[in-house]
C-alpha atoms as a PDB file:
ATOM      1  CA  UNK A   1      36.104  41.392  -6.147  1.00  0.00           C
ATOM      2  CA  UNK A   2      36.680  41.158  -9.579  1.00  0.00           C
ATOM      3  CA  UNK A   3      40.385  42.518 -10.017  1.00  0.00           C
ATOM      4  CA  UNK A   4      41.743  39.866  -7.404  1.00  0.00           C
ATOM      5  CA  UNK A   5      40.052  37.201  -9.672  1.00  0.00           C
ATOM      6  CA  UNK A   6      42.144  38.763 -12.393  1.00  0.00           C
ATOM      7  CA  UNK A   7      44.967  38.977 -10.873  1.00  0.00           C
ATOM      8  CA  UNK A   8      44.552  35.392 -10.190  1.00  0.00           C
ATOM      9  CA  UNK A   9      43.495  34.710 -13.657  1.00  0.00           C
ATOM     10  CA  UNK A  10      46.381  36.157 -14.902  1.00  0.00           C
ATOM     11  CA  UNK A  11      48.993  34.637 -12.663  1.00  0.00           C
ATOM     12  CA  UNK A  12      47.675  31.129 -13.543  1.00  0.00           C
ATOM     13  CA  UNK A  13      48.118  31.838 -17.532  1.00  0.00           C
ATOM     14  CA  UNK A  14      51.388  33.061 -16.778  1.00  0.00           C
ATOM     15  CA  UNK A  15      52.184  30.152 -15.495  1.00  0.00           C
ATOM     16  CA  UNK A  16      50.545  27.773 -17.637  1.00  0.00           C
ATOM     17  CA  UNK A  17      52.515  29.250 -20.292  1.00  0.00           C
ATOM     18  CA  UNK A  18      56.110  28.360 -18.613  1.00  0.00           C
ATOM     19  CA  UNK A  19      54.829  25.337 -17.967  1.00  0.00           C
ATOM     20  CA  UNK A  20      54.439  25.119 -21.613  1.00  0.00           C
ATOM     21  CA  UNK A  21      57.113  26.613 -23.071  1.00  0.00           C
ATOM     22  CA  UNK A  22      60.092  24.570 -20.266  1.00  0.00           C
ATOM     23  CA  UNK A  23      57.867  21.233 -21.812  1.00  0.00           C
ATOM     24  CA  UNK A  24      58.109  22.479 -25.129  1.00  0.00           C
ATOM     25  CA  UNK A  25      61.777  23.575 -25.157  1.00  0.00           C
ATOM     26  CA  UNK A  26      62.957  20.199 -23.548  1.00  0.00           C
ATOM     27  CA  UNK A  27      61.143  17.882 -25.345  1.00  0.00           C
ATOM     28  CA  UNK A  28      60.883  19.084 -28.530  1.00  0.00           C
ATOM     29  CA  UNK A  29      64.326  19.699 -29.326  1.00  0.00           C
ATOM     30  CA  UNK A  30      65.346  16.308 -27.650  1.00  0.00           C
ATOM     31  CA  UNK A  31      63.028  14.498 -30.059  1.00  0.00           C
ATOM     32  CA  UNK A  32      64.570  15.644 -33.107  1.00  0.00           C
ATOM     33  CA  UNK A  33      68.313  15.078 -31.167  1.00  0.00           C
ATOM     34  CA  UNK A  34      67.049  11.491 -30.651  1.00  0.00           C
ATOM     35  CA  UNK A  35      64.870  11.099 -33.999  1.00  0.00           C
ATOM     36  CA  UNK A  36      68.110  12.475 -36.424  1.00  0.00           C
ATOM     37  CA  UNK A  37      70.267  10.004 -34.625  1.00  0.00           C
ATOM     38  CA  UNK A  38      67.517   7.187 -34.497  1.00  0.00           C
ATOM     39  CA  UNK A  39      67.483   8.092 -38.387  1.00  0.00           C
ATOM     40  CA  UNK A  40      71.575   6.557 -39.184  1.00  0.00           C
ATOM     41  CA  UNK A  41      71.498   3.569 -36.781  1.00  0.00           C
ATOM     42  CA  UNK A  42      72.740   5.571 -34.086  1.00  0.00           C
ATOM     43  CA  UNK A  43      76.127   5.156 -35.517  1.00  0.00           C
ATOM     44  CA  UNK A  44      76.478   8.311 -37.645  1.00  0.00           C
ATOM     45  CA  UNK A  45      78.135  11.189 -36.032  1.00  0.00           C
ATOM     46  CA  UNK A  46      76.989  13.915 -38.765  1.00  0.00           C
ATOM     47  CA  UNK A  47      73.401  12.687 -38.073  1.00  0.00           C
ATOM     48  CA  UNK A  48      73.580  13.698 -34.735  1.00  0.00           C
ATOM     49  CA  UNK A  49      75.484  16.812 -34.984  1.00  0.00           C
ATOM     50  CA  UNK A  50      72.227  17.507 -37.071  1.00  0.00           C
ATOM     51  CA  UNK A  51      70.196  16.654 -34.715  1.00  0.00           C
ATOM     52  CA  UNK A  52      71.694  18.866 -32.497  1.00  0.00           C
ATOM     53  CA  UNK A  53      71.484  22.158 -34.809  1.00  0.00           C
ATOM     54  CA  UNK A  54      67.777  20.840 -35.547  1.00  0.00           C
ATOM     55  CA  UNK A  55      67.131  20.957 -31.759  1.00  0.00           C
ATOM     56  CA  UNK A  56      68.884  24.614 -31.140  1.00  0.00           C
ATOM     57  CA  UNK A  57      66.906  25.606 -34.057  1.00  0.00           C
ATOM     58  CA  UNK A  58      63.307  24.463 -32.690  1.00  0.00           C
ATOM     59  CA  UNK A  59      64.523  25.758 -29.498  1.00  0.00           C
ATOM     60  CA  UNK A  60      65.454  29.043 -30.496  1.00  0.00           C
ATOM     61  CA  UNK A  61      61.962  29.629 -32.355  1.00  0.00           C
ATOM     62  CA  UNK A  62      60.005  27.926 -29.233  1.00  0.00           C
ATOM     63  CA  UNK A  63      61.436  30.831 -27.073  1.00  0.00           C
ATOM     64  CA  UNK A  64      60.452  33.833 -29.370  1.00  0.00           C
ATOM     65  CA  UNK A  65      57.028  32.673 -29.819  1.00  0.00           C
ATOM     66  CA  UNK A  66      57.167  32.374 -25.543  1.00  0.00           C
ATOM     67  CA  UNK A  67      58.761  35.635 -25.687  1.00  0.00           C
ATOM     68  CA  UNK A  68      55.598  36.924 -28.098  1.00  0.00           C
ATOM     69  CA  UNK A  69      53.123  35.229 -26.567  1.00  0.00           C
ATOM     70  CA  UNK A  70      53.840  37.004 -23.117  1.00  0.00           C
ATOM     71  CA  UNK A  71      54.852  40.360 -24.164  1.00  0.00           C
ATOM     72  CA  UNK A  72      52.339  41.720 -21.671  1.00  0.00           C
ATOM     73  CA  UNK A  73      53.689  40.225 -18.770  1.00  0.00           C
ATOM     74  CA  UNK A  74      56.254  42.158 -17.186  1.00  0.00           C
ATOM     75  CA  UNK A  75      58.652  44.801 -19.051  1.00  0.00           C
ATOM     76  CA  UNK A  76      58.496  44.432 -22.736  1.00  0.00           C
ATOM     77  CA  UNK A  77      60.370  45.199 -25.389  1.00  0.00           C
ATOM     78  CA  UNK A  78      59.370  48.204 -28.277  1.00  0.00           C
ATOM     79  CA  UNK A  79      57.771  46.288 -31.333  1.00  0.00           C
ATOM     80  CA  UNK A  80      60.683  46.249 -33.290  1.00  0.00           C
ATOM     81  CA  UNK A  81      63.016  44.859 -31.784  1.00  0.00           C
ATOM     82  CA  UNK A  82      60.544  41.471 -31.549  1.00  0.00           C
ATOM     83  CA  UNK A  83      60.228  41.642 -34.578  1.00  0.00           C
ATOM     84  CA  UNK A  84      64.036  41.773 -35.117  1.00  0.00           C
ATOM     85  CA  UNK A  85      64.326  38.748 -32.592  1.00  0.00           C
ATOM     86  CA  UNK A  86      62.173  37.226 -34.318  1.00  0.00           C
ATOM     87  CA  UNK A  87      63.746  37.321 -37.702  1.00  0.00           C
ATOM     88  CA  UNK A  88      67.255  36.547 -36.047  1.00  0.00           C
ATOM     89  CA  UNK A  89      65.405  33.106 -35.123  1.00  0.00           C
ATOM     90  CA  UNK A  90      64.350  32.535 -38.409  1.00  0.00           C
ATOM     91  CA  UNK A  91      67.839  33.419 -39.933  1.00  0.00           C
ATOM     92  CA  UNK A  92      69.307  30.861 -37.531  1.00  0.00           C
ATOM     93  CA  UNK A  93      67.056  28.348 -38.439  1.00  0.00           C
ATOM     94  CA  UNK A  94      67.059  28.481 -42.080  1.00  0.00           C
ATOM     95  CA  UNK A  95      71.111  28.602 -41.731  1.00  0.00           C
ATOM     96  CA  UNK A  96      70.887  25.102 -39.437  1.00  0.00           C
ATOM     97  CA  UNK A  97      68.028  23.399 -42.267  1.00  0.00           C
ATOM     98  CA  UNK A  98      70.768  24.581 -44.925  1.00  0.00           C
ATOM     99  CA  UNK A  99      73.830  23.689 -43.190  1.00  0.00           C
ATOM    100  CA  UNK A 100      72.023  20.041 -42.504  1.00  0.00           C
ATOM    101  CA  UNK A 101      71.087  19.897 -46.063  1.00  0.00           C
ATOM    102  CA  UNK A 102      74.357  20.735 -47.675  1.00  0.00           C
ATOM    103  CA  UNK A 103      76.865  19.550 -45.328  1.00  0.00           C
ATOM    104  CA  UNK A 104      75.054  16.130 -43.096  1.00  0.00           C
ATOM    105  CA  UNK A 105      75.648  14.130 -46.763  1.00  0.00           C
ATOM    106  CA  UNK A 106      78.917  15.522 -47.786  1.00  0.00           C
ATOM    107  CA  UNK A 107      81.800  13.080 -47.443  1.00  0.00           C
ATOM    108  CA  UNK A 108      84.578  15.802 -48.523  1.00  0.00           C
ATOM    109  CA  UNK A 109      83.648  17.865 -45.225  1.00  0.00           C
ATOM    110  CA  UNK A 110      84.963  16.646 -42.092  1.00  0.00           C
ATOM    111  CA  UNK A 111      82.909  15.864 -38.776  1.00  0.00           C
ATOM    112  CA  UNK A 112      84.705  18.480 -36.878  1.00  0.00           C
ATOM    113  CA  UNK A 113      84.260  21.369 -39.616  1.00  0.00           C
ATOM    114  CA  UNK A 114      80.413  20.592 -39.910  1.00  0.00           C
ATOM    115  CA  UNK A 115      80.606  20.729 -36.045  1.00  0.00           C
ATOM    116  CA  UNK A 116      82.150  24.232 -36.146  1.00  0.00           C
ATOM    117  CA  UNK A 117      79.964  24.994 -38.720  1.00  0.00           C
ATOM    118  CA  UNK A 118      77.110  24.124 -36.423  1.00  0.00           C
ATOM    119  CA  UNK A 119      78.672  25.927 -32.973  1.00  0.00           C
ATOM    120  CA  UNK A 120      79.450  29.157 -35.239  1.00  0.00           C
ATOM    121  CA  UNK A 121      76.055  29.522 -36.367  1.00  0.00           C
ATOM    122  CA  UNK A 122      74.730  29.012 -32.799  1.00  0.00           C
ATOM    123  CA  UNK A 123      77.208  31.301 -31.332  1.00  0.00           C
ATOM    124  CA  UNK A 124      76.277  34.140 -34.329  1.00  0.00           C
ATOM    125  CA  UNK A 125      72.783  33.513 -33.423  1.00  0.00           C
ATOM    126  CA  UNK A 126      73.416  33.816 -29.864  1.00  0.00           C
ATOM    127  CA  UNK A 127      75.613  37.504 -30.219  1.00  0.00           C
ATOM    128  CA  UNK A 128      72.852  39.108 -32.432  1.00  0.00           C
ATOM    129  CA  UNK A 129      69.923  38.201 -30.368  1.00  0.00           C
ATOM    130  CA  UNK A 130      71.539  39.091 -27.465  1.00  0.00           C
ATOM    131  CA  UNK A 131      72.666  42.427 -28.611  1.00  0.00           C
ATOM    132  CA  UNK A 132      69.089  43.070 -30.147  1.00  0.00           C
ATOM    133  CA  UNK A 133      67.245  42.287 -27.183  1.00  0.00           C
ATOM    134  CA  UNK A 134      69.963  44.532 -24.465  1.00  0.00           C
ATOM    135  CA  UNK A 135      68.674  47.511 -27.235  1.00  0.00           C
ATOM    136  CA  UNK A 136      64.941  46.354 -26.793  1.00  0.00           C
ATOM    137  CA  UNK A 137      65.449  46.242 -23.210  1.00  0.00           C
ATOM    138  CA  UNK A 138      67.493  49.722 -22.862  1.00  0.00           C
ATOM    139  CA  UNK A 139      64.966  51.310 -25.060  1.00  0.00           C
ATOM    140  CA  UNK A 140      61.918  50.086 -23.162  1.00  0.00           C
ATOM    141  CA  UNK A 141      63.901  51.699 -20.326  1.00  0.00           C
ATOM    142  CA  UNK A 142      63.890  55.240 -21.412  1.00  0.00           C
ATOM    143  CA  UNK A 143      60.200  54.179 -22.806  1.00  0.00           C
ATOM    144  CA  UNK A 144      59.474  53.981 -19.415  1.00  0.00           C
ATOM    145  CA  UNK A 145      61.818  56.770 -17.891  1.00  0.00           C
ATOM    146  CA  UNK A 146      60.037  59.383 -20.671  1.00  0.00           C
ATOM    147  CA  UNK A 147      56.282  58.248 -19.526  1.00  0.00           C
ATOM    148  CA  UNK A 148      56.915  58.502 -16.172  1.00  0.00           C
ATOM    149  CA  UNK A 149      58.313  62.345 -16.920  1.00  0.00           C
ATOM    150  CA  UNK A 150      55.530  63.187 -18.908  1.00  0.00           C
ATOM    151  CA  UNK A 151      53.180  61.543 -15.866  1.00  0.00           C
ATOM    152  CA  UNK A 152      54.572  64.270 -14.359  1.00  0.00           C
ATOM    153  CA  UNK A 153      54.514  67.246 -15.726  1.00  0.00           C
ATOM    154  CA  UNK A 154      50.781  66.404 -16.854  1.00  0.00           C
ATOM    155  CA  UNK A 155      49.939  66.111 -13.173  1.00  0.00           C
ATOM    156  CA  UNK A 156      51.929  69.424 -12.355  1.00  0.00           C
ATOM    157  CA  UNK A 157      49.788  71.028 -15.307  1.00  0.00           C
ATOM    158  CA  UNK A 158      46.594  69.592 -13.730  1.00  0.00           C
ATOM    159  CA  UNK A 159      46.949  70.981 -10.350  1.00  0.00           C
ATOM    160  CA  UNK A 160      47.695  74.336 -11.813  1.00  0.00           C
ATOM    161  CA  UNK A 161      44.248  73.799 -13.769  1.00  0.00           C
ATOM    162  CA  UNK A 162      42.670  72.890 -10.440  1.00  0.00           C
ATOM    163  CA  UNK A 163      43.535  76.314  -9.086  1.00  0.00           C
ATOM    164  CA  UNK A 164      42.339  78.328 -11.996  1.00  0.00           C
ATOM    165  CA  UNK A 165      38.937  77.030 -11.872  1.00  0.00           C
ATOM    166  CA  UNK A 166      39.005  77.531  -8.566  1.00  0.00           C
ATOM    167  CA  UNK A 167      40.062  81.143  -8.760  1.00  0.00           C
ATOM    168  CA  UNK A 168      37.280  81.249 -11.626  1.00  0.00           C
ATOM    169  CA  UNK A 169      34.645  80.185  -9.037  1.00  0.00           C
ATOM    170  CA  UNK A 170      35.201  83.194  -6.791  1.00  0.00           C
ATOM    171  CA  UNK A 171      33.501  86.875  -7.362  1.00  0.00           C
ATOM    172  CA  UNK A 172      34.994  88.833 -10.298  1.00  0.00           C
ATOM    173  CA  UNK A 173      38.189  91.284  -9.098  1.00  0.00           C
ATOM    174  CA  UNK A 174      40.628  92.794 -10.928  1.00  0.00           C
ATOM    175  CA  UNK A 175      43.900  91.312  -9.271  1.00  0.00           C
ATOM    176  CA  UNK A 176      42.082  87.562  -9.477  1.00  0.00           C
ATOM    177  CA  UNK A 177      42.240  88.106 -13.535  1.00  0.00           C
ATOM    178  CA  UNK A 178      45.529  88.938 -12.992  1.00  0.00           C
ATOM    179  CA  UNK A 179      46.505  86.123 -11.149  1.00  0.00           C
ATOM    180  CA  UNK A 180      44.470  83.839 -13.565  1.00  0.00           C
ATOM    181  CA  UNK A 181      46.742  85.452 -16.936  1.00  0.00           C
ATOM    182  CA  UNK A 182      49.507  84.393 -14.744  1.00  0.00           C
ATOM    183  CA  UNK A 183      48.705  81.050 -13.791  1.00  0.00           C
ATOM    184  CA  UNK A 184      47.493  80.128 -17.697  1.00  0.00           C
ATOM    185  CA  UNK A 185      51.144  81.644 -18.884  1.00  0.00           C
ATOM    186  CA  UNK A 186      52.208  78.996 -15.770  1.00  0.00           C
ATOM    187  CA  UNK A 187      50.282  76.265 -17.357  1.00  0.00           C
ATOM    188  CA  UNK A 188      52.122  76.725 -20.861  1.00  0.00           C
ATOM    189  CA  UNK A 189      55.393  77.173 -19.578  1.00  0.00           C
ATOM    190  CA  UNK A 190      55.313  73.651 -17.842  1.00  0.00           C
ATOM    191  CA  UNK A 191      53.129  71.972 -20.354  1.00  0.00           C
ATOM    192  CA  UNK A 192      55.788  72.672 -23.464  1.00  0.00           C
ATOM    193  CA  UNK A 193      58.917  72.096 -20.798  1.00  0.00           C
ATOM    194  CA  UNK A 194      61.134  69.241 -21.705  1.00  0.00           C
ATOM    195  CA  UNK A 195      59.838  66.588 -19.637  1.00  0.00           C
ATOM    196  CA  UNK A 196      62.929  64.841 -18.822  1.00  0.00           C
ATOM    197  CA  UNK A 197      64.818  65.265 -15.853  1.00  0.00           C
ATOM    198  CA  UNK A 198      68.450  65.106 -14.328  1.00  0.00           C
ATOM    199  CA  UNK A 199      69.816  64.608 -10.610  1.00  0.00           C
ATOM    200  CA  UNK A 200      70.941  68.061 -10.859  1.00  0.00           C
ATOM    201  CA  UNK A 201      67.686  68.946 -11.209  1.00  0.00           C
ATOM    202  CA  UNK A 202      66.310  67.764  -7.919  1.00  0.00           C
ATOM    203  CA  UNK A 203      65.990  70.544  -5.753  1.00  0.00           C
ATOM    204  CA  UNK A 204      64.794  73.166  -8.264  1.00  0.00           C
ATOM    205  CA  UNK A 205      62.011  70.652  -9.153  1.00  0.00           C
ATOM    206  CA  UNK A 206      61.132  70.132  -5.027  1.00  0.00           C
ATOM    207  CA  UNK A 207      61.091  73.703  -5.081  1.00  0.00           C
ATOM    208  CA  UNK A 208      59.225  74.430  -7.608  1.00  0.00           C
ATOM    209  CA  UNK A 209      56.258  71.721  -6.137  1.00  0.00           C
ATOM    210  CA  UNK A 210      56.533  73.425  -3.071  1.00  0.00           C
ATOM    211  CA  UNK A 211      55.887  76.681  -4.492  1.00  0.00           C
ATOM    212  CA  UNK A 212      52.911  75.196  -6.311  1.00  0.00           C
ATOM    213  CA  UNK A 213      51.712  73.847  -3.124  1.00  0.00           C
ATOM    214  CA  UNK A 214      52.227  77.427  -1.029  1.00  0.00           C
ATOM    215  CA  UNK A 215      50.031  78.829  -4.210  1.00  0.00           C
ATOM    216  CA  UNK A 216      47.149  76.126  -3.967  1.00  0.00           C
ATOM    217  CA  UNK A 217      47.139  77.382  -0.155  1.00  0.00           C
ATOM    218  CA  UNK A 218      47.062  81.104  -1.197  1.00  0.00           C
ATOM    219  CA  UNK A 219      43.838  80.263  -3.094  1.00  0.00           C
ATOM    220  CA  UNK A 220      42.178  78.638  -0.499  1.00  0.00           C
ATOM    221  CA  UNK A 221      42.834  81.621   1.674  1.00  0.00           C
ATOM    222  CA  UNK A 222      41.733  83.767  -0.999  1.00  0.00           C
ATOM    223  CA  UNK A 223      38.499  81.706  -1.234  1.00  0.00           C
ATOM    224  CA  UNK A 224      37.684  81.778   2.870  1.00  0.00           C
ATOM    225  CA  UNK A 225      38.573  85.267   2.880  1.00  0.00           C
ATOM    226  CA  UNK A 226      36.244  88.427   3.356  1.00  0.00           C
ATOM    227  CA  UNK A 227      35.841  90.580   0.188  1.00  0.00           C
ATOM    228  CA  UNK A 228      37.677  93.303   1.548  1.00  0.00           C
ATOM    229  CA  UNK A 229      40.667  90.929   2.326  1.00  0.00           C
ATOM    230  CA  UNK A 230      41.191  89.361  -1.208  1.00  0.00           C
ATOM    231  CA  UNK A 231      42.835  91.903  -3.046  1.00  0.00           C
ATOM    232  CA  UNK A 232      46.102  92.189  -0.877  1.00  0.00           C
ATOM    233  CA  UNK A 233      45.675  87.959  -0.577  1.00  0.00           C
ATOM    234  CA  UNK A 234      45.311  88.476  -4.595  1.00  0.00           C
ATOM    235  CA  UNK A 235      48.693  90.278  -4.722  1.00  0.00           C
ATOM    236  CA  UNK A 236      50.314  87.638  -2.869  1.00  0.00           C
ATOM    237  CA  UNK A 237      48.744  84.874  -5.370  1.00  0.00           C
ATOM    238  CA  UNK A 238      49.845  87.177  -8.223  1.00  0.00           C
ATOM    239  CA  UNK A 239      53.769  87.451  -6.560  1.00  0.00           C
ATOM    240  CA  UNK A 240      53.762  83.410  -6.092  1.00  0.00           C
ATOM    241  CA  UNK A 241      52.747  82.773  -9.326  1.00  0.00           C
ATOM    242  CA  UNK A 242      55.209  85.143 -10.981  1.00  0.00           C
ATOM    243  CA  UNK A 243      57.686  83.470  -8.652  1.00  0.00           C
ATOM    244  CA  UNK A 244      56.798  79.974  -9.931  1.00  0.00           C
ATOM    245  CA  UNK A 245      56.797  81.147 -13.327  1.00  0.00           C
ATOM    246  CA  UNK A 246      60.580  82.430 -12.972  1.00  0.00           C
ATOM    247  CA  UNK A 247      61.161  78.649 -11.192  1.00  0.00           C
ATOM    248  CA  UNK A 248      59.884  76.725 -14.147  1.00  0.00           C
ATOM    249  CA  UNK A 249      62.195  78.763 -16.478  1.00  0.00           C
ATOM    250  CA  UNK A 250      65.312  78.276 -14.342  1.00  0.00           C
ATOM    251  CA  UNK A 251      64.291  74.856 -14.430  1.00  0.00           C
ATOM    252  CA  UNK A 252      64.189  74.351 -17.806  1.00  0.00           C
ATOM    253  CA  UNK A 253      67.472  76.727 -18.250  1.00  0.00           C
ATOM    254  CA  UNK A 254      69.022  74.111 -15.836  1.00  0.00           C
ATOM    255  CA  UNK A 255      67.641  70.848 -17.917  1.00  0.00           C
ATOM    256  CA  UNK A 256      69.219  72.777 -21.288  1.00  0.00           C
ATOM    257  CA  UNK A 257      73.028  73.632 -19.603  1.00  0.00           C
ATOM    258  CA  UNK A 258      73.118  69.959 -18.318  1.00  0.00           C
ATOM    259  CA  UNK A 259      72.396  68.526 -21.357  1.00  0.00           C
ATOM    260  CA  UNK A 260      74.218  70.693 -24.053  1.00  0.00           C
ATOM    261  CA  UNK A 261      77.377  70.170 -20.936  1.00  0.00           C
ATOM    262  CA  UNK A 262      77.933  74.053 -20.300  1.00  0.00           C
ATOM    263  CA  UNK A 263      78.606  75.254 -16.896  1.00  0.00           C
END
């Protein structure tokens, strides 16, 4: 009962924090629009231009603190590029609190340059977090893409585990040694494989599951067999597994042509 309540839980913070940040990222930067123009009598241009910049600014930094504040929630970015988001917004707003401080007062500069002055900043702003956060985003993708591979080929290591201690449970013979060297020599092949994966790759990877699968079957046969029956089932086990184990390398011979491009 308790993960549905979390679920809940969760879904309502989620939400309470867009409801907070859309507030936040209106109103704030419209009262410092409205308070910069309030500030010349409504009648200076430059003072709203400032306010304007002063708005983007509070705006920008509202949204990376959202952004930080729900890194959790969904698909995140790698830590660094936050924190490079994060100093991009603080760039941008020191440039706007400089630009208002050196150029709002200054008769020799004209409206429309400390307008462009304003626009080019945002736009700057706008290109560099945009370009740091498609990297963040691209590299939380193969994040993903390499956990999922490693997922995996952990799993495919664990079921080959699962049949040596099963094979370990049954009466000492010869052949079932064998068969155990053979699955162990198995388990290191796949374990130090190169987790990643191509399309190419597809149906030597279904085959090679398959093959696992025929092998988890052998052992169960092996297992419900009579004694006298287990050492030509044992050969069989011992063939499959030195079958897989030719797989796997292919596999990874495969995975090394595709990526170095040779044919």
């Amino acid at each position: 009962m308790r993960k549905p309540e979390n679920g809940t839980k969760g879904r309502e913070t989620t939400l309470m924090h867009k409801s907070w940040f859309y507030t936040a990222v209106v109103l704030i930067p419209l009262a410092m629009f409205i308070g910069f123009g309030w500030s010349s009598d409504w009648a200076e241009s430059r003072s709203w231009i400032s306010g304007a910049g002063a708005g983007c600014a509070a705006a920008a930094i509202i949204r990376f603190v959202y952004c930080l504040v729900n890194r959790r929630q969904g698909s995140s970015m790698p830590a660094p590029f936050y924190i490079g988001s994060g100093i991009a917004a603080g760039l941008y707003a020191g440039a706007v609190l400089l630009e208002i401080s050196l150029f709002s007062h200054w008769t020799t500069l004209s409206t429309s340059s400390y307008l462009w002055s304003q626009i080019l900043t945002l736009i700057g702003f706008v290109i560099i977090t945009g370009t740091v956060e498609l990297s963040g985003a691209y590299a939380s993708r193969l994040e993903r893409r390499d956990n999922r591979n490693w997922s995996k080929g952990r799993d495919t290591a664990n079921r080959l585990i699962t049949i040596r201690q099963k094979l370990q449970s049954l009466p000492d013979q010869p052949r079932l040694d064998h068969v155990q060297k053979q699955i162990r020599g198995l388990e290191d092949t796949l374990r130090y494989s190169d987790p990643n994966s191509v399309p190419a790759l597809y149906e030597v990877e279904q085959l090679l599951l398959q093959k696992i699968s025929l092998l988890e079957d052998q052992i169960s046969l092996i297992a419900a067999a009579l004694p006298d029956q287990r050492e030509e089932l044992a050969n069989e086990a011992l063939l499959l597994a030195q079958d897989l184990q030719r797989t796997a390398l292919e596999r990874n011979s495969q995975l090394l042509q595709a990526k170095t491009g040779s044919t």
